[in-house]
N, C-alpha and C. Protein backbone atom coordinates (compact mmCIF):
# COMPACT_ATOMS: atom_id res chain seq x y z
N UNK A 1 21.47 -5.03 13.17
CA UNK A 1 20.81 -4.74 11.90
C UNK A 1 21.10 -3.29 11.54
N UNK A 2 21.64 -3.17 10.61
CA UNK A 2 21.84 -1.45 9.75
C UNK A 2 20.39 -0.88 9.90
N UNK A 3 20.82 0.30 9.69
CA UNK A 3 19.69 1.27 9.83
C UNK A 3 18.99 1.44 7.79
N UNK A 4 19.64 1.15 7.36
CA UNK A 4 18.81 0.32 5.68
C UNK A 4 18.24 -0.57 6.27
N UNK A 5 18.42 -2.34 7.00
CA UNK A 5 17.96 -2.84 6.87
C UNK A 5 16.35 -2.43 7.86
N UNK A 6 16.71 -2.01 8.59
CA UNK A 6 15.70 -1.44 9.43
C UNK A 6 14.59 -0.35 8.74
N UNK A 7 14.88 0.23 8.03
CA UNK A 7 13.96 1.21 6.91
C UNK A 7 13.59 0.28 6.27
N UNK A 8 13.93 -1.11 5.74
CA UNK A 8 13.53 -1.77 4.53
C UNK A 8 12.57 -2.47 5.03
N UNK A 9 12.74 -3.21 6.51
CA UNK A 9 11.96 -4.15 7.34
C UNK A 9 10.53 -3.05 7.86
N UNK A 10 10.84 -1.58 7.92
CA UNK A 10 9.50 -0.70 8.05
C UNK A 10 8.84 -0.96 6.48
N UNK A 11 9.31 -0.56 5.56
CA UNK A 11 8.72 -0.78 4.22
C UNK A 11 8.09 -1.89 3.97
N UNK A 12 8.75 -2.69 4.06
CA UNK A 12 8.22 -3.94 4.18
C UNK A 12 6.79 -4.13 4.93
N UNK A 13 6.87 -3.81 5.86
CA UNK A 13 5.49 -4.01 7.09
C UNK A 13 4.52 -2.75 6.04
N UNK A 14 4.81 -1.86 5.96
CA UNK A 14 4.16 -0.75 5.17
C UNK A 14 3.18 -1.00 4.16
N UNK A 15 3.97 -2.05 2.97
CA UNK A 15 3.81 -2.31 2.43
C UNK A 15 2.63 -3.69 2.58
N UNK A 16 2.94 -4.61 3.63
CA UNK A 16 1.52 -5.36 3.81
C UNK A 16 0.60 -4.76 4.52
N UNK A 17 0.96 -3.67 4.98
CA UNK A 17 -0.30 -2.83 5.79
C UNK A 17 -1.63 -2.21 4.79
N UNK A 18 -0.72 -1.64 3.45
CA UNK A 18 -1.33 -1.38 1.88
C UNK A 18 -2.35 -2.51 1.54
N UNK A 19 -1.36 -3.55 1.68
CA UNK A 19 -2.16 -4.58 0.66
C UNK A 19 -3.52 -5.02 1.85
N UNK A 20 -3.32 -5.26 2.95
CA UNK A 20 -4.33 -5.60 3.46
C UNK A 20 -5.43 -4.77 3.34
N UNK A 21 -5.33 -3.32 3.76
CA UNK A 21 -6.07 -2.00 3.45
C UNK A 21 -6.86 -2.23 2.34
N UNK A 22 -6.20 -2.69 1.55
CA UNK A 22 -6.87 -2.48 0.06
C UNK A 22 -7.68 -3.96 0.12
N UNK A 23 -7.14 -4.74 0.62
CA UNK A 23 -8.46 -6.02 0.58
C UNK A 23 -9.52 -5.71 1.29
N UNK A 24 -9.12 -5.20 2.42
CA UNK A 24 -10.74 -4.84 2.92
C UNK A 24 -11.81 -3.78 2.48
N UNK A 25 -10.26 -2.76 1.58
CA UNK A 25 -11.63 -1.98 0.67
C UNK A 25 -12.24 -2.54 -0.32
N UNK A 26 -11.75 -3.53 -0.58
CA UNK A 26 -12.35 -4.11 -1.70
C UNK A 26 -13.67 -5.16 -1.88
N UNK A 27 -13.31 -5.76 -0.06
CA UNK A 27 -14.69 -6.38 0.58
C UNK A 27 -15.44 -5.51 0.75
N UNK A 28 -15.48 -4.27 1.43
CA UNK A 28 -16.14 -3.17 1.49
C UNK A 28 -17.05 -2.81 0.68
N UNK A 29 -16.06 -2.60 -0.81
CA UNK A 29 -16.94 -1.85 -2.38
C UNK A 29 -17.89 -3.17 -2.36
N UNK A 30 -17.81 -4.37 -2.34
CA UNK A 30 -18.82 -5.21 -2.78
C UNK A 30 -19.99 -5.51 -2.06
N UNK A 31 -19.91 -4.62 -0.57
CA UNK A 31 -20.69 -4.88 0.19
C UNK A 31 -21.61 -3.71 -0.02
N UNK A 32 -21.50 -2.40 -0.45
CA UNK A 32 -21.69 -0.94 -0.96
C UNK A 32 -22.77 -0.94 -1.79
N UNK A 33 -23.81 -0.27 -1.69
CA UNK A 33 -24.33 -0.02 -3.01
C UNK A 33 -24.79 1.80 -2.79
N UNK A 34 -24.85 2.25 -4.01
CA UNK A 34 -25.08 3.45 -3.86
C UNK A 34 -23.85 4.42 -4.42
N UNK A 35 -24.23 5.16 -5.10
CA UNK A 35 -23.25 6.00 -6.03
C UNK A 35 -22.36 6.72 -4.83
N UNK A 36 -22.76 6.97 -3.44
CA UNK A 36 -21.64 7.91 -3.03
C UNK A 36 -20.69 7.18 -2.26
N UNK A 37 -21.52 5.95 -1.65
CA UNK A 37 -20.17 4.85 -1.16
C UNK A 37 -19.53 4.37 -2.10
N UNK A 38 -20.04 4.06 -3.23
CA UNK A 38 -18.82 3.67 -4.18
C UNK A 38 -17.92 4.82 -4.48
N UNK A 39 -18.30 5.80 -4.32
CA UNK A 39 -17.46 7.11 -4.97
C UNK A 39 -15.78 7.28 -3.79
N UNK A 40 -16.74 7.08 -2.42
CA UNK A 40 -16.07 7.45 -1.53
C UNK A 40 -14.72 6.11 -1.30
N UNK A 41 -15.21 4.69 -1.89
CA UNK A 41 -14.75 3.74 -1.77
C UNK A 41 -13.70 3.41 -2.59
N UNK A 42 -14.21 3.90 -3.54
CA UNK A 42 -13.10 4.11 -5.14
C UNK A 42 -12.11 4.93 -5.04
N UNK A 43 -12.49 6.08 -4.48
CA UNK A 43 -11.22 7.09 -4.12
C UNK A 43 -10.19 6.26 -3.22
N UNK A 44 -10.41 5.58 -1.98
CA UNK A 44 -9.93 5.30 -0.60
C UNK A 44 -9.00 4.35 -1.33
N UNK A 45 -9.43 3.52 -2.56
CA UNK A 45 -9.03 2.47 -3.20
C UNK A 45 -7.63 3.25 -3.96
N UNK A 46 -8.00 4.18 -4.37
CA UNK A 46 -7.17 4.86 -5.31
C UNK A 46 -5.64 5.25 -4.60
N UNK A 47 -6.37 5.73 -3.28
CA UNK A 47 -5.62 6.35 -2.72
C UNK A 47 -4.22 5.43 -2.51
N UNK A 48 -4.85 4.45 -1.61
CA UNK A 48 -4.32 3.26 -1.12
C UNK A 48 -3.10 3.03 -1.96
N UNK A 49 -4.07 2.46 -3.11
CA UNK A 49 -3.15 1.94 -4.77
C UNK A 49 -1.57 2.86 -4.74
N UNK A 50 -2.16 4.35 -4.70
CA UNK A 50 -0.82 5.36 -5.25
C UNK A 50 0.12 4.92 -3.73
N UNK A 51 -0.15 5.14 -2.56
CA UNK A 51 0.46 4.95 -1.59
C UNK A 51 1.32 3.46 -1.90
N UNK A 52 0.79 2.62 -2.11
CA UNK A 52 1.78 1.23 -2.35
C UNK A 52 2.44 1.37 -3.46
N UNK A 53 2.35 1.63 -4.41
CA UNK A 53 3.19 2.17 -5.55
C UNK A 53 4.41 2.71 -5.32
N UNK A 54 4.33 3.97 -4.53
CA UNK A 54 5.19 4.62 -3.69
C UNK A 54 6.29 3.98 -3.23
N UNK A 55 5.62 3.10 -2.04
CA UNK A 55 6.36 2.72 -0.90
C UNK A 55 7.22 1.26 -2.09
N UNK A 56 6.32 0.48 -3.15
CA UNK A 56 6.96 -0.15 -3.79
C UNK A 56 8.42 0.47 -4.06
N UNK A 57 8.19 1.42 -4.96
CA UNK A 57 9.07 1.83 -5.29
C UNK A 57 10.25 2.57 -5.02
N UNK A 58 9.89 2.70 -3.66
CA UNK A 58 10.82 3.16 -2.41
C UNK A 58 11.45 1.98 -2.30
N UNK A 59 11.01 1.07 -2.00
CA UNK A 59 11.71 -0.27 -1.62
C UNK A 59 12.87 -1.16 -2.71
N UNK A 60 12.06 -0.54 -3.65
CA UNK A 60 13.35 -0.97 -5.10
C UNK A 60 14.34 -0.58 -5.43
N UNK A 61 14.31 0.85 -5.36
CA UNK A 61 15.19 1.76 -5.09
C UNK A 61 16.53 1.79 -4.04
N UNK A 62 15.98 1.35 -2.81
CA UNK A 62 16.74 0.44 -1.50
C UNK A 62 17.61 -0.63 -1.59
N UNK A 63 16.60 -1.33 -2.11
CA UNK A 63 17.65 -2.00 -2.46
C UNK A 63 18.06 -2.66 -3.50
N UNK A 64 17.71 -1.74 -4.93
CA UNK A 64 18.92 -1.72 -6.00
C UNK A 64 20.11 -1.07 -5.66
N UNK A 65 19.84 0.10 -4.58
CA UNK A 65 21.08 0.49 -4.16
C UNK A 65 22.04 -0.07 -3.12
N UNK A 66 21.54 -1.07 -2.31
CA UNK A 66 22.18 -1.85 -1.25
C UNK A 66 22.66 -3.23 -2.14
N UNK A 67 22.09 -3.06 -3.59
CA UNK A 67 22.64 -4.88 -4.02
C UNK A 67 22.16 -5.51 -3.22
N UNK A 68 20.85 -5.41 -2.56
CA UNK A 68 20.17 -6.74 -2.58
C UNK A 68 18.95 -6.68 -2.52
């Protein structure tokens, strides 16, 4: 395996590591009440969000440039 495909197969994992993250913050916020856990929960959410965005778009980038 190339060392692309091997960065792409980390991204990849990265990338469901995000999405899971973010489901459990999201079980989390509904379990929450109170202005500073939501505050603190919303951020973590936010955070998360920009981080997969990222790594999305790291990954597109990859491989629009590998053609595939």
């Amino acid at each position: 395996m190339s060392a692309s495909k091997n960065s792409l197969t980390e991204i990849d994992a990265r990338i469901a590591t995000m999405r899971e993250n973010l489901r459990q913050l999201v079980e989390q916020a509904a379990g929450f009440s109170g202005s500073a856990d939501e505050e603190l929960i919303s951020n973590r959410i936010q955070e998360q969000e920009a981080e997969l965005e990222a790594l999305s778009k790291k990954r597109l980038a990859m491989t629009t440039a590998s053609g595939g």
